[in-house]
PDB file of N, CA and C in Angstrom:
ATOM      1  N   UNK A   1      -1.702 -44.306 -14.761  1.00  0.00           N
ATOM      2  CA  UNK A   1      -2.138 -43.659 -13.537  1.00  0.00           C
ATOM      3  C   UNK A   1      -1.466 -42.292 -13.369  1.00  0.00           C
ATOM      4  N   UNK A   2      -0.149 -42.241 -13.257  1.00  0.00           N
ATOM      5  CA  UNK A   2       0.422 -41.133 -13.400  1.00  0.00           C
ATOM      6  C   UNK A   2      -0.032 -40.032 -14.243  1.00  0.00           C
ATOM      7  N   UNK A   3       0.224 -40.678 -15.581  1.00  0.00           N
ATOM      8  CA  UNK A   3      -0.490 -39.768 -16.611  1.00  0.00           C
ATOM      9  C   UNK A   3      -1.298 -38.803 -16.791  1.00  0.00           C
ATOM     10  N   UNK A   4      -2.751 -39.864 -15.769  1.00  0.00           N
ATOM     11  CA  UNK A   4      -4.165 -39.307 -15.422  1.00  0.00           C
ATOM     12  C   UNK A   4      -3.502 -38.467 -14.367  1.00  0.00           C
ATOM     13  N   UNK A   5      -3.103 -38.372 -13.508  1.00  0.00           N
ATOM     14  CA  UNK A   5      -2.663 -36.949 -12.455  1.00  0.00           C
ATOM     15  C   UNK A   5      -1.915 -35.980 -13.008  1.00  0.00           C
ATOM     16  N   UNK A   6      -0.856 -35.886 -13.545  1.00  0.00           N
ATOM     17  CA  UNK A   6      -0.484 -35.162 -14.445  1.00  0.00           C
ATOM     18  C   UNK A   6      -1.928 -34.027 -15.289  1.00  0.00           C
ATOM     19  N   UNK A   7      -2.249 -34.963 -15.767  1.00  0.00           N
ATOM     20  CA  UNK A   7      -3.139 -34.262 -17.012  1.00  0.00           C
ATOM     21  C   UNK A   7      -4.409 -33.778 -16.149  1.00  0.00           C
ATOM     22  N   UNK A   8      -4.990 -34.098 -15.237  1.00  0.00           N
ATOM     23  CA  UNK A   8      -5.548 -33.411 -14.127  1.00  0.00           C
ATOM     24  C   UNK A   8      -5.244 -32.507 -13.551  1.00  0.00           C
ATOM     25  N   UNK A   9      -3.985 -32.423 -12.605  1.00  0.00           N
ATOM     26  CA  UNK A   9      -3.412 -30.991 -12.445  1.00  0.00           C
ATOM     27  C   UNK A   9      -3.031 -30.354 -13.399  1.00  0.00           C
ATOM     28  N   UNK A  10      -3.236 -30.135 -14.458  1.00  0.00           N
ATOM     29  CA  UNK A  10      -2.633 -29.465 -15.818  1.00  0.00           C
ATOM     30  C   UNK A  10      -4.135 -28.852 -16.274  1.00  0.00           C
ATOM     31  N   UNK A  11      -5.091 -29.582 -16.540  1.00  0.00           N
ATOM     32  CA  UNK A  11      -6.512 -28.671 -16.643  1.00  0.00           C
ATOM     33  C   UNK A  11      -7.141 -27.978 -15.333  1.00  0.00           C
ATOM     34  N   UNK A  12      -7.057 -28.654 -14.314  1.00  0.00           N
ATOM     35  CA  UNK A  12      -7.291 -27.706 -13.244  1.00  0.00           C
ATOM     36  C   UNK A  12      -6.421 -26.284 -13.317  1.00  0.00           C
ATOM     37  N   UNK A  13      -5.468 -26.346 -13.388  1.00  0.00           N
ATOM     38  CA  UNK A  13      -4.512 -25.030 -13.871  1.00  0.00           C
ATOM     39  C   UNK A  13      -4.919 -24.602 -14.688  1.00  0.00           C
ATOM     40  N   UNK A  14      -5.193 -24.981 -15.525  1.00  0.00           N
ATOM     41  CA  UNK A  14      -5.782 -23.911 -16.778  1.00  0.00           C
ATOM     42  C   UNK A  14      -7.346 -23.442 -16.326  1.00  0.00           C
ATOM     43  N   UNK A  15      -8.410 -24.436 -15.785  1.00  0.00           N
ATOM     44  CA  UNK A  15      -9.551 -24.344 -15.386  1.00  0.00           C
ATOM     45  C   UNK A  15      -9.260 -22.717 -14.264  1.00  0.00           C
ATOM     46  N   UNK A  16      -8.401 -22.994 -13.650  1.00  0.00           N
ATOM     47  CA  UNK A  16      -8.328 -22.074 -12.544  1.00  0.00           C
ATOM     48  C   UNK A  16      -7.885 -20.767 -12.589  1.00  0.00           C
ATOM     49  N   UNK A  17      -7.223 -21.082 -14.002  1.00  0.00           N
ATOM     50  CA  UNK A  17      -6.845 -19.788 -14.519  1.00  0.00           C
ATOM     51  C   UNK A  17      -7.635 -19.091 -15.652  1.00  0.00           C
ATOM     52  N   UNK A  18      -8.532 -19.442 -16.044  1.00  0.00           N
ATOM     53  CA  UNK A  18      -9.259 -19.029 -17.204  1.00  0.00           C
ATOM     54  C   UNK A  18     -10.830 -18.703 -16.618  1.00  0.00           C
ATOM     55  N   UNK A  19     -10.932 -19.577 -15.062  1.00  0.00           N
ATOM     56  CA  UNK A  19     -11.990 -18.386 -14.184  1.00  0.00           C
ATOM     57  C   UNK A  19     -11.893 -17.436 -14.086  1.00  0.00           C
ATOM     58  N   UNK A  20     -10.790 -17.051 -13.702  1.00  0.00           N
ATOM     59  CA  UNK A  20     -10.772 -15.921 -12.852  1.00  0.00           C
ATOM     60  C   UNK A  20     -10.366 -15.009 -13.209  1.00  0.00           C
ATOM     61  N   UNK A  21     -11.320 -13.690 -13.364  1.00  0.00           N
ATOM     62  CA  UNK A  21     -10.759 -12.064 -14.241  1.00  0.00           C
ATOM     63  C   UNK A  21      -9.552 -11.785 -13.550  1.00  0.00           C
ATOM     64  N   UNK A  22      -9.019 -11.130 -13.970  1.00  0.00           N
ATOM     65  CA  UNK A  22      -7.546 -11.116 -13.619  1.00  0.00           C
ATOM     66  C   UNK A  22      -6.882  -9.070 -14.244  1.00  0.00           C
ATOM     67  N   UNK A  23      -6.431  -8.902 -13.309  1.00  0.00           N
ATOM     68  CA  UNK A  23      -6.430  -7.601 -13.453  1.00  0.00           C
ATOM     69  C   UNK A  23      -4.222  -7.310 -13.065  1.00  0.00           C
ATOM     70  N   UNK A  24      -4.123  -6.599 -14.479  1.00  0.00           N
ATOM     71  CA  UNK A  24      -2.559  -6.295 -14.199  1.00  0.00           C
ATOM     72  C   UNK A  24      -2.344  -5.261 -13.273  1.00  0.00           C
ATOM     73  N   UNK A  25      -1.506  -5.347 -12.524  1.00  0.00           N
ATOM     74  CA  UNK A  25      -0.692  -4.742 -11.202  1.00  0.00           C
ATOM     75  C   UNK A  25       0.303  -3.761 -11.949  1.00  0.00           C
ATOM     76  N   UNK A  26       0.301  -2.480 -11.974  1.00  0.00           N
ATOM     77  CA  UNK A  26       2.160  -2.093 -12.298  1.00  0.00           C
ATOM     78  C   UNK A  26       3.045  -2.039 -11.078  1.00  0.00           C
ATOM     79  N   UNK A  27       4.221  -2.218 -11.504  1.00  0.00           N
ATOM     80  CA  UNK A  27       5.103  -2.096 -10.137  1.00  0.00           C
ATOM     81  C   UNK A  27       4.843  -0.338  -9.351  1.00  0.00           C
ATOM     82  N   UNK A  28       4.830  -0.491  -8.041  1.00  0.00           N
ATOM     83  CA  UNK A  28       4.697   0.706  -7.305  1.00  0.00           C
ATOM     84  C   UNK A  28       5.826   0.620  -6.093  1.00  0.00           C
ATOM     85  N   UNK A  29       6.136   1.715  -4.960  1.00  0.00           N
ATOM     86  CA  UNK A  29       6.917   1.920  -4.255  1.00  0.00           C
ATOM     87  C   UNK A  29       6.106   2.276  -3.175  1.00  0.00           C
ATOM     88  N   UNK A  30       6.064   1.333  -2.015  1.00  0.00           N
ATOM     89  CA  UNK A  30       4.950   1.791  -0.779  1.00  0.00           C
ATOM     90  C   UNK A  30       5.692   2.930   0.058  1.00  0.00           C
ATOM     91  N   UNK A  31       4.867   3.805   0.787  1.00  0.00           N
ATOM     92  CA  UNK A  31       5.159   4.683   1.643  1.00  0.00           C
ATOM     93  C   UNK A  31       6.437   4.681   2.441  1.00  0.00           C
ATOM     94  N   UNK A  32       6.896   2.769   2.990  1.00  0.00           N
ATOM     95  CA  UNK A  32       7.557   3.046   3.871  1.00  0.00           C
ATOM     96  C   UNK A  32       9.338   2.344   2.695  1.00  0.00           C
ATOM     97  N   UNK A  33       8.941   2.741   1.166  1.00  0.00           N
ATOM     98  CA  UNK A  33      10.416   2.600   0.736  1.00  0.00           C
ATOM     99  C   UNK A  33      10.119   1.381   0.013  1.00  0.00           C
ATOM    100  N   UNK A  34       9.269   0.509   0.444  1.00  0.00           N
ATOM    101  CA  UNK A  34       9.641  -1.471  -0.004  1.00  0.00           C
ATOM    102  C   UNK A  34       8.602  -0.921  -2.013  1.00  0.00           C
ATOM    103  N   UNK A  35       9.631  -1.423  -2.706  1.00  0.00           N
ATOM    104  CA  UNK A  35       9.008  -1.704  -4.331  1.00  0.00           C
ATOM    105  C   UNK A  35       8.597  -3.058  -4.217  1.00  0.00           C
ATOM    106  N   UNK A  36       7.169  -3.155  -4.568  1.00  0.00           N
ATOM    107  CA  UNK A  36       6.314  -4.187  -5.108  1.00  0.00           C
ATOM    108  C   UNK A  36       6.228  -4.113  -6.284  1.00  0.00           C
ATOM    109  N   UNK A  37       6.780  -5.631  -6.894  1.00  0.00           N
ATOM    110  CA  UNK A  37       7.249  -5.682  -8.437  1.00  0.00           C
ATOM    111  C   UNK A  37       5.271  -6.100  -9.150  1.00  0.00           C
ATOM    112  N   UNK A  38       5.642  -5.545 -10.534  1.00  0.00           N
ATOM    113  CA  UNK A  38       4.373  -6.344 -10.777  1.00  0.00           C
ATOM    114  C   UNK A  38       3.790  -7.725 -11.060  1.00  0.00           C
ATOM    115  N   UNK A  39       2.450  -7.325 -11.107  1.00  0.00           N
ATOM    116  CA  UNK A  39       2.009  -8.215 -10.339  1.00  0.00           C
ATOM    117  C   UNK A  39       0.282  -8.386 -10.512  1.00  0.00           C
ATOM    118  N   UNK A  40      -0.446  -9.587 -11.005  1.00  0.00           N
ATOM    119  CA  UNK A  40      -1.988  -9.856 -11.351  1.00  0.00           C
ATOM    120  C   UNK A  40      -2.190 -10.301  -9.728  1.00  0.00           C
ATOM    121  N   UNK A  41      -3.858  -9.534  -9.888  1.00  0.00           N
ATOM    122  CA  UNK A  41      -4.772  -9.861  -9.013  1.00  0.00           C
ATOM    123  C   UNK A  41      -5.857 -10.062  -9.524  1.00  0.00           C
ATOM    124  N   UNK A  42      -7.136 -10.773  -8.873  1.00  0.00           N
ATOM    125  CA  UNK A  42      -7.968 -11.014  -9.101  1.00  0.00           C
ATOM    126  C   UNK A  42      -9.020 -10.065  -9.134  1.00  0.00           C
ATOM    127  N   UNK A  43      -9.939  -9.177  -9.876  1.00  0.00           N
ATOM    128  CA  UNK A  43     -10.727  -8.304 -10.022  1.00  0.00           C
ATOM    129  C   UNK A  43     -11.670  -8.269  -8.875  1.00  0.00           C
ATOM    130  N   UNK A  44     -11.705  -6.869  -7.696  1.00  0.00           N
ATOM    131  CA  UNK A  44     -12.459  -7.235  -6.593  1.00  0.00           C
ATOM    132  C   UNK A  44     -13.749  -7.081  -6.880  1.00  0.00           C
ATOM    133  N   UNK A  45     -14.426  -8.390  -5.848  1.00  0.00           N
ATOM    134  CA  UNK A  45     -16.053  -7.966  -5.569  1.00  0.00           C
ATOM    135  C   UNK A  45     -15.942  -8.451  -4.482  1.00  0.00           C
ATOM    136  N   UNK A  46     -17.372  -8.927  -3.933  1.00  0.00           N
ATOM    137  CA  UNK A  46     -18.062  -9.326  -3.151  1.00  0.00           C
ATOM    138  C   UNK A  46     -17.624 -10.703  -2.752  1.00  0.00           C
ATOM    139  N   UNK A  47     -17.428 -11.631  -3.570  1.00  0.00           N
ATOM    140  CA  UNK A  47     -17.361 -13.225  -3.684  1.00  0.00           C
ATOM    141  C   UNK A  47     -16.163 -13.988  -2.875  1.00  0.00           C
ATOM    142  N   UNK A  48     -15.923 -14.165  -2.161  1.00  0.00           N
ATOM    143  CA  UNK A  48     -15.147 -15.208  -1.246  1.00  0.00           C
ATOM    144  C   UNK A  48     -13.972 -16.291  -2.271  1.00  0.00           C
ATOM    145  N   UNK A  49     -14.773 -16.723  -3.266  1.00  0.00           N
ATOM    146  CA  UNK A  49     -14.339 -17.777  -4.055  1.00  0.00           C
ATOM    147  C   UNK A  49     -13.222 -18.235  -5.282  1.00  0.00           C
ATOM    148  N   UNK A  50     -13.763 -16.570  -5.497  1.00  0.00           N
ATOM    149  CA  UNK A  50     -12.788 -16.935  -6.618  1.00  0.00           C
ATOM    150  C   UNK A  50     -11.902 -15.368  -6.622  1.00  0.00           C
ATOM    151  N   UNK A  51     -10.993 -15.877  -5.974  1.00  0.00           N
ATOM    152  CA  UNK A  51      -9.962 -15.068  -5.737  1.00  0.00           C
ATOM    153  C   UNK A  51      -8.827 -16.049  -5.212  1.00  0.00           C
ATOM    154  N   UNK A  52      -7.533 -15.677  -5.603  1.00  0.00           N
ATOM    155  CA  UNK A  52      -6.218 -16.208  -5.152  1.00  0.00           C
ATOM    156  C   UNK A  52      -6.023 -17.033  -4.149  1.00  0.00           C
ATOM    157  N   UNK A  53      -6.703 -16.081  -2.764  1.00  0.00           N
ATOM    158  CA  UNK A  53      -6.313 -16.725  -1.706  1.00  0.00           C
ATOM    159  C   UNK A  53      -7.416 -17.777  -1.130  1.00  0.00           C
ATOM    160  N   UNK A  54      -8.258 -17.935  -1.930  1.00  0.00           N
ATOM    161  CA  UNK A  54      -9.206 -19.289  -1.092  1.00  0.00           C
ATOM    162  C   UNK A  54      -8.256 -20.825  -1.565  1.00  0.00           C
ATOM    163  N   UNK A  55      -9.056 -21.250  -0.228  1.00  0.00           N
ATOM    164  CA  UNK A  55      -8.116 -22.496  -0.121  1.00  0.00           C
ATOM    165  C   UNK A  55      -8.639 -23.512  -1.498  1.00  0.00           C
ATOM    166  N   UNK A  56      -7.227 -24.078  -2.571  1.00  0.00           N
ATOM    167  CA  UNK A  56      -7.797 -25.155  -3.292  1.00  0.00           C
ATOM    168  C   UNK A  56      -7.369 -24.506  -4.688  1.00  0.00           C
ATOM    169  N   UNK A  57      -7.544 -22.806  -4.965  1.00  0.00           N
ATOM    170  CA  UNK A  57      -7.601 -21.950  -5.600  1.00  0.00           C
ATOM    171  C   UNK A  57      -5.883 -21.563  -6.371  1.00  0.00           C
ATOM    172  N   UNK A  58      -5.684 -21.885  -7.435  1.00  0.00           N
ATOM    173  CA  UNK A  58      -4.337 -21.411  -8.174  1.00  0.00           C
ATOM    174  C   UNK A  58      -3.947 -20.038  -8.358  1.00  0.00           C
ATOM    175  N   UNK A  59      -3.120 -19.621  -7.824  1.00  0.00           N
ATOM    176  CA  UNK A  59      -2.184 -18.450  -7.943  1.00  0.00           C
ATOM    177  C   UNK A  59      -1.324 -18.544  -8.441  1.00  0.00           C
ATOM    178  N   UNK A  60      -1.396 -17.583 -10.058  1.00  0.00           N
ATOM    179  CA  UNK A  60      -0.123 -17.793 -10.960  1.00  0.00           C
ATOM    180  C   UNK A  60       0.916 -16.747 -10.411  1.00  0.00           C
ATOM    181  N   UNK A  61       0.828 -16.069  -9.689  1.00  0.00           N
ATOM    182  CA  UNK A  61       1.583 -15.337  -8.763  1.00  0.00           C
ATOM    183  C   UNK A  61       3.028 -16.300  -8.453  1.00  0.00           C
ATOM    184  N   UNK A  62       2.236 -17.070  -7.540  1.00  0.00           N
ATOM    185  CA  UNK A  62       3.332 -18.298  -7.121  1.00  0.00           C
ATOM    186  C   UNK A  62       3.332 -19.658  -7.493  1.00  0.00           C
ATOM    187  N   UNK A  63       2.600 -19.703  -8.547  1.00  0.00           N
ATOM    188  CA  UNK A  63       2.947 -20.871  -9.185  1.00  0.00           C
ATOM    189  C   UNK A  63       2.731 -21.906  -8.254  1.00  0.00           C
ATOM    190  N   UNK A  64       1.245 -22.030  -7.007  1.00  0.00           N
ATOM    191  CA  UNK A  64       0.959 -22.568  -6.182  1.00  0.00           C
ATOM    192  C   UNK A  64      -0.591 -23.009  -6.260  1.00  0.00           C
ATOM    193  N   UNK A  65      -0.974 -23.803  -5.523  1.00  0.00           N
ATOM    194  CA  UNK A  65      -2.431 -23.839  -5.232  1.00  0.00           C
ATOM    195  C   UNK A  65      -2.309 -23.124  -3.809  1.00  0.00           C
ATOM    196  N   UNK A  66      -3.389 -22.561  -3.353  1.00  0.00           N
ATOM    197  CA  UNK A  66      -3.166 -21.856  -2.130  1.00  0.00           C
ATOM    198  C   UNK A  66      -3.987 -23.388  -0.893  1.00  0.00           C
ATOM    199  N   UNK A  67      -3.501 -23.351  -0.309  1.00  0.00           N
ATOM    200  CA  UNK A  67      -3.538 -24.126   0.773  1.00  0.00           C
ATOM    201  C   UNK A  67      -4.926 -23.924   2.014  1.00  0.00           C
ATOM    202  N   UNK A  68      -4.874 -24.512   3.285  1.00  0.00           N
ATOM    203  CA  UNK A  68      -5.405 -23.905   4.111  1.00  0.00           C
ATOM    204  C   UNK A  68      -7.594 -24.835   3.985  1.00  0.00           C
ATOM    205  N   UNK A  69      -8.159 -24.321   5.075  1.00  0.00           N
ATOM    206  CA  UNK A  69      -9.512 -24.738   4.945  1.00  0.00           C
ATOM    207  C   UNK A  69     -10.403 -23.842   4.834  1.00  0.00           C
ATOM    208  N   UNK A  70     -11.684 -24.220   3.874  1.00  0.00           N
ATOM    209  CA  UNK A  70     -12.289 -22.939   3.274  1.00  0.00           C
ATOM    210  C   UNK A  70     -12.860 -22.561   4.361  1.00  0.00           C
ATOM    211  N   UNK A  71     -13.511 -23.371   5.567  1.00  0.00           N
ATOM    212  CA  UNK A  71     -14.543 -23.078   6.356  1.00  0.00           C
ATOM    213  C   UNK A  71     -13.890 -22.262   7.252  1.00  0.00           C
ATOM    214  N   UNK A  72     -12.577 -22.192   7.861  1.00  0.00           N
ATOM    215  CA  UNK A  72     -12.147 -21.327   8.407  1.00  0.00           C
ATOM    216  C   UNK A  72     -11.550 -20.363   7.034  1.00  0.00           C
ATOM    217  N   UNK A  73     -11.349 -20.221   6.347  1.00  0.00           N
ATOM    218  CA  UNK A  73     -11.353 -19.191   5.376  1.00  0.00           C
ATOM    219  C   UNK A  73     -12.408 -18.314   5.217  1.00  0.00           C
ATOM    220  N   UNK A  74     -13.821 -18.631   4.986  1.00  0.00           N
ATOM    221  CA  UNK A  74     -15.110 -18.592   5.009  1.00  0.00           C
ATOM    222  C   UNK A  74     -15.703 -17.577   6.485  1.00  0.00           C
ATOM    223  N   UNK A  75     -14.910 -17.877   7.503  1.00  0.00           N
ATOM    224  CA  UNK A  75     -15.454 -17.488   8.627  1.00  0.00           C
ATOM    225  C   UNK A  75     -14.734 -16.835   8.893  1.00  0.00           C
ATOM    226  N   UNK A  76     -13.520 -16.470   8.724  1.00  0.00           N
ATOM    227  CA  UNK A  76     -12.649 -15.097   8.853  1.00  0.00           C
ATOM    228  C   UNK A  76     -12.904 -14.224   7.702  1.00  0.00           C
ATOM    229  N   UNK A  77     -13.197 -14.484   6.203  1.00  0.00           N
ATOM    230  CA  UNK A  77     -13.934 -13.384   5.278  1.00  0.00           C
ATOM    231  C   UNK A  77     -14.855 -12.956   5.899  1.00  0.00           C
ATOM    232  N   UNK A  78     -15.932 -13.644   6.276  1.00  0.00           N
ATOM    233  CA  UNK A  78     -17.606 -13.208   6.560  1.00  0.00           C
ATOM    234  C   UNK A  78     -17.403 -12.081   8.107  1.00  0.00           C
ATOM    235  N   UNK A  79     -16.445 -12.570   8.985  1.00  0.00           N
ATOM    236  CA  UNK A  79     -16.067 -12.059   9.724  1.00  0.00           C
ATOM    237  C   UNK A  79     -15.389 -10.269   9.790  1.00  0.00           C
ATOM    238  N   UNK A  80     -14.495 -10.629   8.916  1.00  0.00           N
ATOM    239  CA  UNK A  80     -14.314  -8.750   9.015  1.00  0.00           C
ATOM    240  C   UNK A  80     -14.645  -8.284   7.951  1.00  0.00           C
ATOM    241  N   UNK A  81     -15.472  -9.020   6.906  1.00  0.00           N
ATOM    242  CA  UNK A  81     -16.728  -7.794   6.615  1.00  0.00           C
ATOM    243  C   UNK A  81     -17.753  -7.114   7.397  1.00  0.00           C
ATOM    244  N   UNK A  82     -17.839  -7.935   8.459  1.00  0.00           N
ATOM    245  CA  UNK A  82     -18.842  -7.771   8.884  1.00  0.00           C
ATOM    246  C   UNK A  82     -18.747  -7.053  10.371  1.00  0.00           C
ATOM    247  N   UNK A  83     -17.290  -6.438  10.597  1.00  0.00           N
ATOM    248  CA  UNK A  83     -16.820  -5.730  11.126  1.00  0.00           C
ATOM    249  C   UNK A  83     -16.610  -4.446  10.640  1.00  0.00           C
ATOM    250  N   UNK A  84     -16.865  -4.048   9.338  1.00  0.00           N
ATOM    251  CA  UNK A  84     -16.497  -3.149   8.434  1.00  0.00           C
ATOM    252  C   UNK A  84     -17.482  -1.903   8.966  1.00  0.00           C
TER     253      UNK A  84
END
């Protein structure tokens, strides 16, 4: 049983990471002084889904699944696009 969870979260990780285009960051220095080390993001478009921060979604950033519910995820994206 174990095993099978193990080896489940272990292809989902890879599944989750081998979606998603992935674009290198170099380290930069923001306006107000703070250095942001580098750092991958997800290649922007349009799509809600497959990017870092939807809920369910692996970020090798932090070595996390990102948390949270899509439908309120979903409705705050659709939302200030649509404020844009």
């Amino acid at each position: 049983m174990i095993r099978h969870v193990i080896l489940g979260v272990l292809v989902s990780m890879l599944l989750a990471t081998v979606a998603f285009a992935r674009v290198s960051v170099r380290g930069y220095t923001r306006r107000d002084g703070t250095y942001v080390q580098p750092h991958q993001r997800t290649i922007p478009n349009r799509k809600p889904y497959d990017n870092y921060r939807f809920p369910g979604n692996y970020n090798p950033n932090t070595g996390r699944f990102t948390g949270g519910n899509e439908g309120t995820y979903l409705q705050r994206y659709y939302g200030r696009r649509s404020a844009q």
